[in-house]
N, C-alpha and C. Protein backbone atom coordinates (compact mmCIF):
# COMPACT_ATOMS: atom_id res chain seq x y z
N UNK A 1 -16.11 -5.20 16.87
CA UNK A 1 -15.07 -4.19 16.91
C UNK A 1 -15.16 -3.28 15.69
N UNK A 2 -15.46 -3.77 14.54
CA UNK A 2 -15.14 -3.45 13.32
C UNK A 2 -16.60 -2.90 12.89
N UNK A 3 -17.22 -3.51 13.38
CA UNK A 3 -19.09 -3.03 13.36
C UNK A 3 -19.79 -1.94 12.91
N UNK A 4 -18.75 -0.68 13.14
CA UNK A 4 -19.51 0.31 12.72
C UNK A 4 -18.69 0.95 11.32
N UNK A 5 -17.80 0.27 11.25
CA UNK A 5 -17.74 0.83 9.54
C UNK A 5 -18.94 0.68 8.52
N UNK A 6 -18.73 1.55 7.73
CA UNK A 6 -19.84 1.27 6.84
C UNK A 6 -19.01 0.99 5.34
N UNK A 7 -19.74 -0.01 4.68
CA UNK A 7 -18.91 -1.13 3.88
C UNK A 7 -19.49 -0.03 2.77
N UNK A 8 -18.40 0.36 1.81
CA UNK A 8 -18.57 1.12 0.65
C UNK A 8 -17.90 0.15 -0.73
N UNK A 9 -17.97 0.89 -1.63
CA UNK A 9 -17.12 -0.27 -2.67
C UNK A 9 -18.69 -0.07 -4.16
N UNK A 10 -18.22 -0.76 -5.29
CA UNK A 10 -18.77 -1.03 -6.16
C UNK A 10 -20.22 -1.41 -6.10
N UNK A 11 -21.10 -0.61 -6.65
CA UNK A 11 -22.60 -1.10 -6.36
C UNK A 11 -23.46 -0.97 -7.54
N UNK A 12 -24.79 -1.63 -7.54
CA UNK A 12 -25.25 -1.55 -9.38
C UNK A 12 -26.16 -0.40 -9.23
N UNK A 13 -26.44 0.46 -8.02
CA UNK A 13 -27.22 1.62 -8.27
C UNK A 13 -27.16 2.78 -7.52
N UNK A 14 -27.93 3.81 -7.64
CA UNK A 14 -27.18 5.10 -7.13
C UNK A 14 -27.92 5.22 -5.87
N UNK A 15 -28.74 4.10 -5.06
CA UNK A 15 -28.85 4.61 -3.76
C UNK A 15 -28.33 3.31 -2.93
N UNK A 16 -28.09 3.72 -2.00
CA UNK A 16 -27.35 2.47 -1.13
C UNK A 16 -28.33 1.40 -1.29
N UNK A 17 -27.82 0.34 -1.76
CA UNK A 17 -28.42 -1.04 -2.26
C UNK A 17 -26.95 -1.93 -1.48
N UNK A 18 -27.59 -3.36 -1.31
CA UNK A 18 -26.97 -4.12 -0.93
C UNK A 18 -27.14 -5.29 -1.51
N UNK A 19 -26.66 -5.85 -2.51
CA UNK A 19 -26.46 -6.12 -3.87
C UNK A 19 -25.81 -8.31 -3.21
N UNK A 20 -26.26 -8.97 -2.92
CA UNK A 20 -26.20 -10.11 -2.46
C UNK A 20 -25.65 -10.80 -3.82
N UNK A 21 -24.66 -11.61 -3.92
CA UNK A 21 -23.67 -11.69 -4.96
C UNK A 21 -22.97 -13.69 -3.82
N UNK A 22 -23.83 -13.95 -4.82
CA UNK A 22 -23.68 -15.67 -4.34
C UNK A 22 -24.00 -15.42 -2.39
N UNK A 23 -24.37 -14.93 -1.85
CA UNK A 23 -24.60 -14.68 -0.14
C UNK A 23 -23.07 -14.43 0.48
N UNK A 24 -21.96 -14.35 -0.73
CA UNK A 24 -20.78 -13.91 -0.09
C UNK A 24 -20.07 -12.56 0.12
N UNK A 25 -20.56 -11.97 -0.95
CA UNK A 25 -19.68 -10.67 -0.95
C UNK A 25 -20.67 -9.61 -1.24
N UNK A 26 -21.01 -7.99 -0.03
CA UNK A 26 -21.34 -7.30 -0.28
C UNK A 26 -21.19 -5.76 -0.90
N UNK A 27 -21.78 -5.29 -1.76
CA UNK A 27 -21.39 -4.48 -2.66
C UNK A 27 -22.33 -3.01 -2.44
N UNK A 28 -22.06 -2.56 -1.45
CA UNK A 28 -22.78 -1.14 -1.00
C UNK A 28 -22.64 0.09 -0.75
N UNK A 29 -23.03 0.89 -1.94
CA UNK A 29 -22.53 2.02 -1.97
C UNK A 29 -22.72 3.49 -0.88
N UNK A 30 -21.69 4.11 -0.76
CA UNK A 30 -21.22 4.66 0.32
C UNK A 30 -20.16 5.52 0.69
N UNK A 31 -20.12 5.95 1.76
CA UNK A 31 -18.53 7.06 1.71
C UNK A 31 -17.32 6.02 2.12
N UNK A 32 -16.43 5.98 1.41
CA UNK A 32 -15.46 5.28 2.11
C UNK A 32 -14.73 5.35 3.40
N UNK A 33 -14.18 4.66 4.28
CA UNK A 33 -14.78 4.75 5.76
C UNK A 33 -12.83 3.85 6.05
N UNK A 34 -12.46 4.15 6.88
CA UNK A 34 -11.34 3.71 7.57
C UNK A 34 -11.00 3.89 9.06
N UNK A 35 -9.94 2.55 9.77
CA UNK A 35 -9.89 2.48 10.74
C UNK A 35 -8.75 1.81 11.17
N UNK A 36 -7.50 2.67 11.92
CA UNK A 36 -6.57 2.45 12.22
C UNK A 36 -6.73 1.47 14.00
N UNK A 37 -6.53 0.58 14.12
CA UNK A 37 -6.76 -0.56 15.00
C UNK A 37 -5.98 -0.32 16.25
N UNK A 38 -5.57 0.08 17.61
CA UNK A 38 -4.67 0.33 18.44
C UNK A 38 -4.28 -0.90 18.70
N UNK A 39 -2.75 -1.07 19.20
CA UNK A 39 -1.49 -2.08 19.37
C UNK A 39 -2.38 -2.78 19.96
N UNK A 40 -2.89 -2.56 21.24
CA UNK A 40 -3.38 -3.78 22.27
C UNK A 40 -4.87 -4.42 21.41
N UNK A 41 -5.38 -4.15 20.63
CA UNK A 41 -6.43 -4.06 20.05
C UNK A 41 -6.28 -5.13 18.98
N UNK A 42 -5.40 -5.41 18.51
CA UNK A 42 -4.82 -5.98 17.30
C UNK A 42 -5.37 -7.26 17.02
N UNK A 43 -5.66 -7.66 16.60
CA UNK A 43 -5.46 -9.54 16.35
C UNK A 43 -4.65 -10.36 15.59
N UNK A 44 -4.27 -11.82 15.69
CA UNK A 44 -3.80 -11.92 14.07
C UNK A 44 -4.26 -12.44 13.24
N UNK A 45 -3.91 -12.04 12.22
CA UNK A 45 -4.40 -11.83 10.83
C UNK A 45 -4.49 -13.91 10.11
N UNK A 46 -5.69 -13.93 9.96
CA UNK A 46 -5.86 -15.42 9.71
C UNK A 46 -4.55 -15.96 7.99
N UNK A 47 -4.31 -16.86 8.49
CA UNK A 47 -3.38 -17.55 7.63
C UNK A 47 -3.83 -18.05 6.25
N UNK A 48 -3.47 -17.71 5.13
CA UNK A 48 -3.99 -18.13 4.04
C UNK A 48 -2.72 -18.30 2.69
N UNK A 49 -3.32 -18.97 1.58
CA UNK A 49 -2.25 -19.01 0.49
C UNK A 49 -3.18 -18.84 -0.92
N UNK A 50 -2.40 -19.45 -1.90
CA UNK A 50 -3.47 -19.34 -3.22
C UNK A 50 -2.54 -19.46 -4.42
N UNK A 51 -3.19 -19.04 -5.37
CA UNK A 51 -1.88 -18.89 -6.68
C UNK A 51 -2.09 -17.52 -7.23
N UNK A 52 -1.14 -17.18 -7.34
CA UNK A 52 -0.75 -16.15 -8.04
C UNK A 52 -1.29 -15.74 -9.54
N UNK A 53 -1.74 -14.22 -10.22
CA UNK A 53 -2.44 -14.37 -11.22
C UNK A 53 -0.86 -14.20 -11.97
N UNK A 54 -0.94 -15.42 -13.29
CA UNK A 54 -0.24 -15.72 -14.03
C UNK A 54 0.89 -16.95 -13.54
N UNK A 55 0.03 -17.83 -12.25
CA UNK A 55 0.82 -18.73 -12.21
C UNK A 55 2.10 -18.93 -10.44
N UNK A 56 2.02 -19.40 -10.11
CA UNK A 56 3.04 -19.50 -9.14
C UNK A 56 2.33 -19.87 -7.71
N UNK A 57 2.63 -20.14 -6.60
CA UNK A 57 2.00 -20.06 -5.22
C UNK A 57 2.70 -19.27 -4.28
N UNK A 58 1.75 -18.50 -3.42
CA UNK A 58 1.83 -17.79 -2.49
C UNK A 58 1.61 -18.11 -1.26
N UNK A 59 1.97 -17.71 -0.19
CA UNK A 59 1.51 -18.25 1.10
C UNK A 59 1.96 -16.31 1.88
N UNK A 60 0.92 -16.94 3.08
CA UNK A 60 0.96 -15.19 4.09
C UNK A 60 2.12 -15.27 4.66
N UNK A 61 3.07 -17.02 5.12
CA UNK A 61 4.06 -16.51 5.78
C UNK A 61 5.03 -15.73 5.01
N UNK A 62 4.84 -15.56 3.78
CA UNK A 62 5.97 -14.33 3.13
C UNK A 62 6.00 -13.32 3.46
N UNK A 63 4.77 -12.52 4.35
CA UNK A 63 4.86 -11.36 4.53
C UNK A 63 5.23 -10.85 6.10
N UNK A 64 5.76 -12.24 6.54
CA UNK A 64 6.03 -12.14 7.89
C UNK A 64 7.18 -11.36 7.82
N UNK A 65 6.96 -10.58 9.21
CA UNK A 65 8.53 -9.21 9.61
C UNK A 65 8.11 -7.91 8.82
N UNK A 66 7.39 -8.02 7.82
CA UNK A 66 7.21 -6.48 7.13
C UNK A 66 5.65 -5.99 7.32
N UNK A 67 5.58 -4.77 7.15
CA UNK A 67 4.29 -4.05 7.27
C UNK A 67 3.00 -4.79 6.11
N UNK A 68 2.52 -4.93 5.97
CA UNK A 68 1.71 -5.87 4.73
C UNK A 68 0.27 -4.98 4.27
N UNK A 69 -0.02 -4.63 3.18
CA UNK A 69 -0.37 -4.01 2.54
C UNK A 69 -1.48 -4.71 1.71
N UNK A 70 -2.79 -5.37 1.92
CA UNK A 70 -3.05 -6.23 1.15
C UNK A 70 -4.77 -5.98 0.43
N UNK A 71 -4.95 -5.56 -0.62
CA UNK A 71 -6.03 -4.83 -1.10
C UNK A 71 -6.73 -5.77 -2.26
N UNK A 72 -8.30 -5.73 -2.01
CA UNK A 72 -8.75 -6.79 -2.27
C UNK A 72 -9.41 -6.29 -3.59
N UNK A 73 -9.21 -6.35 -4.20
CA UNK A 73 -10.19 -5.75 -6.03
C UNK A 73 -10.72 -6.64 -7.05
N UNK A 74 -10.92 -6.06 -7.95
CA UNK A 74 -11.54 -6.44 -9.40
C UNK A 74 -11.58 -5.61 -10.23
N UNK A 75 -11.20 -6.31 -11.61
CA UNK A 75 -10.89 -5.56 -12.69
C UNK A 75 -12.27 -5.07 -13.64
N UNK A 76 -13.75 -5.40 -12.74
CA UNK A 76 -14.66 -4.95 -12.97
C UNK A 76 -15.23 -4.28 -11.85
N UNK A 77 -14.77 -3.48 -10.88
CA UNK A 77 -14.72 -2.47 -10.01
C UNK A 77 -14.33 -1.24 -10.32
N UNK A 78 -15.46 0.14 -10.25
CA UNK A 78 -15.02 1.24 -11.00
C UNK A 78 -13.70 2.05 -10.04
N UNK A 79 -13.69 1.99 -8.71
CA UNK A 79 -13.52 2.38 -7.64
C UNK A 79 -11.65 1.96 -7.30
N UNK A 80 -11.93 0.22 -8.15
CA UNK A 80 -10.49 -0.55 -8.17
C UNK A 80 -9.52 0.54 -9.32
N UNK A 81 -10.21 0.86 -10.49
CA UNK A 81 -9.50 1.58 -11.15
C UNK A 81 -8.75 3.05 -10.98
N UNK A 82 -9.27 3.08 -10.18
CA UNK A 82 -9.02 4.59 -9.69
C UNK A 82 -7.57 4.34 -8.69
N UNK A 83 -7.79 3.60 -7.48
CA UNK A 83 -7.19 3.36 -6.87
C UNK A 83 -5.96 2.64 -6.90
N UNK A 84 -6.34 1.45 -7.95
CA UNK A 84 -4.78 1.04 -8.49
C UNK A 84 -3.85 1.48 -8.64
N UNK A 85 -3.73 2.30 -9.35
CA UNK A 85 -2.47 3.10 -10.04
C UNK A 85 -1.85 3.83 -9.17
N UNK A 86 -2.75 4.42 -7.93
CA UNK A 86 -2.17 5.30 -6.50
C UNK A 86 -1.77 3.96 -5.98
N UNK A 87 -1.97 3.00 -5.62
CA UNK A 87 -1.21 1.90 -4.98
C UNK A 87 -0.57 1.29 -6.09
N UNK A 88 0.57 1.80 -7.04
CA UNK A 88 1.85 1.20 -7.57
C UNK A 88 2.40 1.97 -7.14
N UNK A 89 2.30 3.59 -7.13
CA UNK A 89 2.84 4.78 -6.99
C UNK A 89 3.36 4.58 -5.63
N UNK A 90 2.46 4.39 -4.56
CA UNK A 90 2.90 4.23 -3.27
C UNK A 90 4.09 3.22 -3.28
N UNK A 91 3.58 1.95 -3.65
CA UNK A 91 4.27 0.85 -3.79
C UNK A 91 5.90 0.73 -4.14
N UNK A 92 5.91 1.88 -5.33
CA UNK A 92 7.34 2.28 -5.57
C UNK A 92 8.08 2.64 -4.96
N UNK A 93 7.66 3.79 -4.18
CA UNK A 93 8.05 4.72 -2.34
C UNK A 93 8.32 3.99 -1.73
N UNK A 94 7.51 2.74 -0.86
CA UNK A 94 7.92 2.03 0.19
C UNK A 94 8.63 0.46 -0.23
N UNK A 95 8.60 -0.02 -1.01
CA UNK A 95 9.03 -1.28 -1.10
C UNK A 95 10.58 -1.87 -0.62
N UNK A 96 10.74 -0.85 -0.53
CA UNK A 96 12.79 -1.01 -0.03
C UNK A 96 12.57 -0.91 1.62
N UNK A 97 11.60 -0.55 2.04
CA UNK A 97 11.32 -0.17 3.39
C UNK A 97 10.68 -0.80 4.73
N UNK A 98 10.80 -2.18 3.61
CA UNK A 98 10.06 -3.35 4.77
C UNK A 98 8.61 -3.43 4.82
N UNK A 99 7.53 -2.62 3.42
CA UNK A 99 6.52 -2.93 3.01
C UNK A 99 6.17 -3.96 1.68
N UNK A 100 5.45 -4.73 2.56
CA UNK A 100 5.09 -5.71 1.18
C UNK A 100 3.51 -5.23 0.82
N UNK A 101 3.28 -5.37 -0.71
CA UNK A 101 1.68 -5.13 -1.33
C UNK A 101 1.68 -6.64 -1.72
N UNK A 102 0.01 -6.75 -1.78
CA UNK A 102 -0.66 -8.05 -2.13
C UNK A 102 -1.65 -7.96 -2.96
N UNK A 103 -1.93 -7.66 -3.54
CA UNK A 103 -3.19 -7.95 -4.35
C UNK A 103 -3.92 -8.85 -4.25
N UNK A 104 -5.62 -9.10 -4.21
CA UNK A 104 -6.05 -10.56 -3.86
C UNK A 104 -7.47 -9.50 -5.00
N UNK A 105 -7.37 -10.28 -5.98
CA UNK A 105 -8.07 -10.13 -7.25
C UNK A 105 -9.23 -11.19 -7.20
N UNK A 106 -10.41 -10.69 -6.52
CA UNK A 106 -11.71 -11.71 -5.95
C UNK A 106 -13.26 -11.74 -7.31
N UNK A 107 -13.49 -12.43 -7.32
CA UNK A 107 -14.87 -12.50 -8.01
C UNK A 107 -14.82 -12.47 -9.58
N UNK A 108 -13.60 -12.75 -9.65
CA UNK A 108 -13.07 -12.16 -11.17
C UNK A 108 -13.62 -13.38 -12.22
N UNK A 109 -14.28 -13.20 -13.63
CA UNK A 109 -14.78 -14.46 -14.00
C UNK A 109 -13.72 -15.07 -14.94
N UNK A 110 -12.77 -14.24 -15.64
CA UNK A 110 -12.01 -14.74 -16.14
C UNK A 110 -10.22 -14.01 -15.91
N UNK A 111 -9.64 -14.76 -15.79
CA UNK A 111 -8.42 -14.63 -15.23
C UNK A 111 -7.83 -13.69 -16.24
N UNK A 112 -8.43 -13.60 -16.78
CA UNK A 112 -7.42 -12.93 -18.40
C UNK A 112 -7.73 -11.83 -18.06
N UNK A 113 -8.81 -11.40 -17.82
CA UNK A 113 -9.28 -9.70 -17.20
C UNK A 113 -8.25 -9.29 -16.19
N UNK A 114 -8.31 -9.80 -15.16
CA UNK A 114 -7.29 -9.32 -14.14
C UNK A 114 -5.76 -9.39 -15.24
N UNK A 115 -5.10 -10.23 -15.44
CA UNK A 115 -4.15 -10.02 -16.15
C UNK A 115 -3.90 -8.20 -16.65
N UNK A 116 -5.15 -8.75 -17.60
CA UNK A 116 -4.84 -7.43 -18.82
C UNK A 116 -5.22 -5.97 -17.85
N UNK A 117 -5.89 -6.15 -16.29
CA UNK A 117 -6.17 -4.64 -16.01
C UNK A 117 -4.69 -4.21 -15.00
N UNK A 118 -4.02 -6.29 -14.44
CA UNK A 118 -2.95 -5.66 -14.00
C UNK A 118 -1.16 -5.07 -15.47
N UNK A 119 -1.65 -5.42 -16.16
CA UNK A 119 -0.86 -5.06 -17.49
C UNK A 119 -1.13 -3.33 -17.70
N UNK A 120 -2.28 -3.29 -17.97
CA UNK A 120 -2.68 -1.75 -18.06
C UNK A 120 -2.25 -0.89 -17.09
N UNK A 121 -2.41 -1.10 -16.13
CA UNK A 121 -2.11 -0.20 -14.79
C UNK A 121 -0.49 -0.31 -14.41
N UNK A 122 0.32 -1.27 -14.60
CA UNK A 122 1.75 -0.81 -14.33
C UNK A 122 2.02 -1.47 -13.39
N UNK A 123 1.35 -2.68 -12.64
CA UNK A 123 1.55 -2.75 -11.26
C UNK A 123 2.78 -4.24 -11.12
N UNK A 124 3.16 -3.54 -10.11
CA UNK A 124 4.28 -4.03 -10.57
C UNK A 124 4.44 -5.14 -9.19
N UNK A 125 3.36 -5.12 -7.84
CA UNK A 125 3.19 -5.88 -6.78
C UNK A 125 2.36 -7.62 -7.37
N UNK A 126 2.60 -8.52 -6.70
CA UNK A 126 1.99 -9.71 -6.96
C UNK A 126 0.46 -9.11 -6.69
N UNK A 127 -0.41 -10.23 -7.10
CA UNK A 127 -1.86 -10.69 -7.01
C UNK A 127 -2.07 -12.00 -6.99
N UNK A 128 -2.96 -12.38 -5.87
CA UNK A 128 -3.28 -13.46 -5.80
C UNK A 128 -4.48 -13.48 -6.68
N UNK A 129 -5.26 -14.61 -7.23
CA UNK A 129 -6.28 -14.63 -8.14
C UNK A 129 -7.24 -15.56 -7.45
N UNK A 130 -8.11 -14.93 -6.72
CA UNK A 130 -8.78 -15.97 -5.69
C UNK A 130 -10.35 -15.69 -6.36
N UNK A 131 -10.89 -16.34 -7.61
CA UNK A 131 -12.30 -15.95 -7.90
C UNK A 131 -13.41 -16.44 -6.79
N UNK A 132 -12.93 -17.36 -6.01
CA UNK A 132 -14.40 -18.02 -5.11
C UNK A 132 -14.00 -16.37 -3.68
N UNK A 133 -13.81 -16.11 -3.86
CA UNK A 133 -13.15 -15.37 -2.46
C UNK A 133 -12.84 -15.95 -1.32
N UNK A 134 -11.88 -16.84 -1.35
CA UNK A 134 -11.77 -17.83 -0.16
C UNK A 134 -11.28 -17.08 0.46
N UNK A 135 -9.97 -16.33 0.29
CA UNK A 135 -9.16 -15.31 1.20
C UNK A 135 -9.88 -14.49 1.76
N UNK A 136 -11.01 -13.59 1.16
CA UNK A 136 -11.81 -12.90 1.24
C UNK A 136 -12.51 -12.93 2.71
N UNK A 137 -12.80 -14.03 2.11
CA UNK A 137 -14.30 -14.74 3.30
C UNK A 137 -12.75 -15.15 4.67
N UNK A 138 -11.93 -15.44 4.56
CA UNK A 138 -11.06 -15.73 5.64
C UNK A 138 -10.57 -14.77 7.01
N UNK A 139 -11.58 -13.42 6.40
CA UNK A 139 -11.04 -12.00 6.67
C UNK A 139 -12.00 -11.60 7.08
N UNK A 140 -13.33 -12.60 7.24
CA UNK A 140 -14.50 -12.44 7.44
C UNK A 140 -15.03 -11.56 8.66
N UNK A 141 -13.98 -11.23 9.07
CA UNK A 141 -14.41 -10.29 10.76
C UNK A 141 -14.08 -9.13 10.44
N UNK A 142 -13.50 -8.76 9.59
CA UNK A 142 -13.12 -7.56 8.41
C UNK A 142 -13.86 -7.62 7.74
N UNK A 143 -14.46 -6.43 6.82
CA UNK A 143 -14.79 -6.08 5.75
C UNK A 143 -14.42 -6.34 4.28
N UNK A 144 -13.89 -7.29 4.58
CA UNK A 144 -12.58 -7.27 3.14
C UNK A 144 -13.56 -7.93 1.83
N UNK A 145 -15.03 -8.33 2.36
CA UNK A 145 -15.77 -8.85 1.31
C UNK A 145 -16.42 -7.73 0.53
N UNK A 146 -16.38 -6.48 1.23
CA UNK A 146 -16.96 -5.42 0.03
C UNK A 146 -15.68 -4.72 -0.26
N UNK A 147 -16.08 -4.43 -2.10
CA UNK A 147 -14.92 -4.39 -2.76
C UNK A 147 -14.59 -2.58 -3.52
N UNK A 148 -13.72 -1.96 -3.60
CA UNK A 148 -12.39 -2.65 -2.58
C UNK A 148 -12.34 -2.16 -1.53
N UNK A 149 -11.65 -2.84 -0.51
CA UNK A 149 -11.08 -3.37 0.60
C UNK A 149 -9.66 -3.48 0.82
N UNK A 150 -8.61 -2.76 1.79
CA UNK A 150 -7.65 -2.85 1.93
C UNK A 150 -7.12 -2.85 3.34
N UNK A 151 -6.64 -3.91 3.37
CA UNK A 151 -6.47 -4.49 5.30
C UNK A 151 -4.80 -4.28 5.25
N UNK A 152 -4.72 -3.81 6.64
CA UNK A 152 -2.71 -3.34 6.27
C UNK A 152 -2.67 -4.03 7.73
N UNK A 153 -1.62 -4.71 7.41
CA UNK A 153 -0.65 -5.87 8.76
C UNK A 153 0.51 -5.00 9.01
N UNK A 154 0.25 -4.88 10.71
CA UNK A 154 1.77 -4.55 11.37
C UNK A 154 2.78 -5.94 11.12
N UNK A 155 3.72 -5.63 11.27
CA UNK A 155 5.25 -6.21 11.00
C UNK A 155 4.70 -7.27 12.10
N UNK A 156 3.86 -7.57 12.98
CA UNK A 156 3.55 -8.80 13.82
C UNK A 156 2.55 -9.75 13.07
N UNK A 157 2.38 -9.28 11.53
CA UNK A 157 1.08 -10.21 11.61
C UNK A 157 -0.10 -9.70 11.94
N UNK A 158 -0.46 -8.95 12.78
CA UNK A 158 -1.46 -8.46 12.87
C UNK A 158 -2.44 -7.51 12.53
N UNK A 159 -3.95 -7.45 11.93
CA UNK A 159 -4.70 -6.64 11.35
C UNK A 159 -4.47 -4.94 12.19
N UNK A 160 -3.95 -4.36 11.51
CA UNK A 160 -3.76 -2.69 12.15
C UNK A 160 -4.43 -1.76 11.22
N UNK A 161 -5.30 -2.06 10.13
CA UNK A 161 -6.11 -0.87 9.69
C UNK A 161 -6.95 -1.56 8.61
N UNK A 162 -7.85 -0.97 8.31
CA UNK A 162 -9.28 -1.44 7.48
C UNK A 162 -9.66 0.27 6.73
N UNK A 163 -9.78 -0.10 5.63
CA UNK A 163 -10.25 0.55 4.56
C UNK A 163 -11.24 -0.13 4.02
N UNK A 164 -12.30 0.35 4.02
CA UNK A 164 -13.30 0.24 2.91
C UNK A 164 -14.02 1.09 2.04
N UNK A 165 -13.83 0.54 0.97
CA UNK A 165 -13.91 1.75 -0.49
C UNK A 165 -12.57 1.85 -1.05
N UNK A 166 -12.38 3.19 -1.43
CA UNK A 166 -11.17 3.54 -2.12
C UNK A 166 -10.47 4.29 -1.28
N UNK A 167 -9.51 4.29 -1.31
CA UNK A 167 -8.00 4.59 -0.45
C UNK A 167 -7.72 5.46 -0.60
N UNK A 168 -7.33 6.89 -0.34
CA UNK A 168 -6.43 8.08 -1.41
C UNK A 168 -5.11 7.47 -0.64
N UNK A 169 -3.86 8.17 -1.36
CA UNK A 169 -2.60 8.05 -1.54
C UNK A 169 -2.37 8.59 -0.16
N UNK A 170 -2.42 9.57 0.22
CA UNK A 170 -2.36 10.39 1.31
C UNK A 170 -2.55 9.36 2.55
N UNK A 171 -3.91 8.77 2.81
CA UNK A 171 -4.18 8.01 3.95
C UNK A 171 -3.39 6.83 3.82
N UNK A 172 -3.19 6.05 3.01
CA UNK A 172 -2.42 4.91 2.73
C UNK A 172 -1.21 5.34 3.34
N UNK A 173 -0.45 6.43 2.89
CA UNK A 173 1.27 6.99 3.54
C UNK A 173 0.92 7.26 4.32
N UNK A 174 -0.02 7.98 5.00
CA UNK A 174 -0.15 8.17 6.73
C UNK A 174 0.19 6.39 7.37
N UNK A 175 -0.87 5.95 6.78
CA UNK A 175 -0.98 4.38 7.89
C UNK A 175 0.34 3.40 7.69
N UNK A 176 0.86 3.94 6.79
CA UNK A 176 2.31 3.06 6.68
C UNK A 176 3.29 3.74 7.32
N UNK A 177 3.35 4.82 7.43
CA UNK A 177 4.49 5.51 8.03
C UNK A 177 4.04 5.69 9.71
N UNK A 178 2.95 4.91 10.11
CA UNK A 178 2.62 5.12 11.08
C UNK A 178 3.29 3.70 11.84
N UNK A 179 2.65 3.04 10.67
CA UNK A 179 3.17 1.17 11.55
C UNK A 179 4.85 1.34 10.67
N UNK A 180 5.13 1.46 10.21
CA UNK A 180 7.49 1.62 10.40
C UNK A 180 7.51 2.29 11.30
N UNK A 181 6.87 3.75 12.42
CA UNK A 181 7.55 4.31 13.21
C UNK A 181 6.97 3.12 14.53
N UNK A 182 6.44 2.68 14.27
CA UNK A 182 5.73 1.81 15.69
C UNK A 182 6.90 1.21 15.97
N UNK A 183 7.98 0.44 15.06
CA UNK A 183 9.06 -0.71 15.25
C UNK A 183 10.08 0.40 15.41
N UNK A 184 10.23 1.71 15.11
CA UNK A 184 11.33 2.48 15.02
C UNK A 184 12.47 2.77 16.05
């Protein structure tokens, strides 16, 4: 279904390389590429949990009933930096509105990095701190292993859009204001 996106995200050189990173996660550079999923089309979104960076546990049924927002980075991703800071901004806009953000902070070698890049940036949404990419790889029929990656859940649970690469602000508020008018 998802097949013909082309997986963009963080890469170590300037022509499309496909950069094999433990045989789990690919890193290939590219135009960033998105895909809004139709209702009947949908699936649901595989079940997962983890801990939280700085401590605590999470689970997906929290994000049950709301639109879910869940973007997969690293604080050694040039692409994550950019994009962060437009997803707090958003984040601020919708959060009263029955959107939840997730962060799932993958490949990261030391936890203290993510910390200090979510400190720097303002963000004010949880992160899960998943360095093996278990969540990642759980999403495995998605793209969510090249980084970043941002998979958005209708209010059912179910996968309704795929981003790969970086996000602008603009497309992100299109696809959210698209899944609140779906329940409207």
């Amino acid at each position: 279904m998802l097949a013909g996106l082309l997986l963009a995200g963080c890469s170590t050189g300037s022509d499309a390389v496909d950069v094999n990173n433990g045989g789990e996660f690919r890193f290939v550079e590219g135009t960033p590429r998105g895909e809004v999923i139709p209702e009947p089309e949908r699936a649901t979104a595989p079940e997962f949990s983890g801990t939280l960076l700085g401590g605590g546990e999470f689970s997906s049924e929290e994000l049950a009933g709301d639109v879910a927002v869940l973007n997969f980075w690293g604080s050694w991703c040039g692409p994550c930096r950019v994009e962060t800071p437009a997803f707090q901004e958003v984040y601020a806009e919708v959060r009263d509105d029955g959107v939840e953000f997730l962060g799932l902070n993958v490949k990261e070698v030391d936890e203290q990095f993510a910390l200090a890049f979510v400190d720097r940036f303002g963000i004010e949404f949880p992160s899960l701190y998943d360095p093996k990419g278990e969540v990642a790889l759980a999403f495995r029929d998605y793209p969510a292993t090249a980084i970043p990656s941002t998979i958005v859940l209708d209010r059912e649970g179910r996968v309704a859009a795929v981003y790969t690469g970086e996000i602008s602000q603009d497309d992100l508020r299109r696809v959210l204001d698209r899944m609140l008018e779906e329940d409207a």
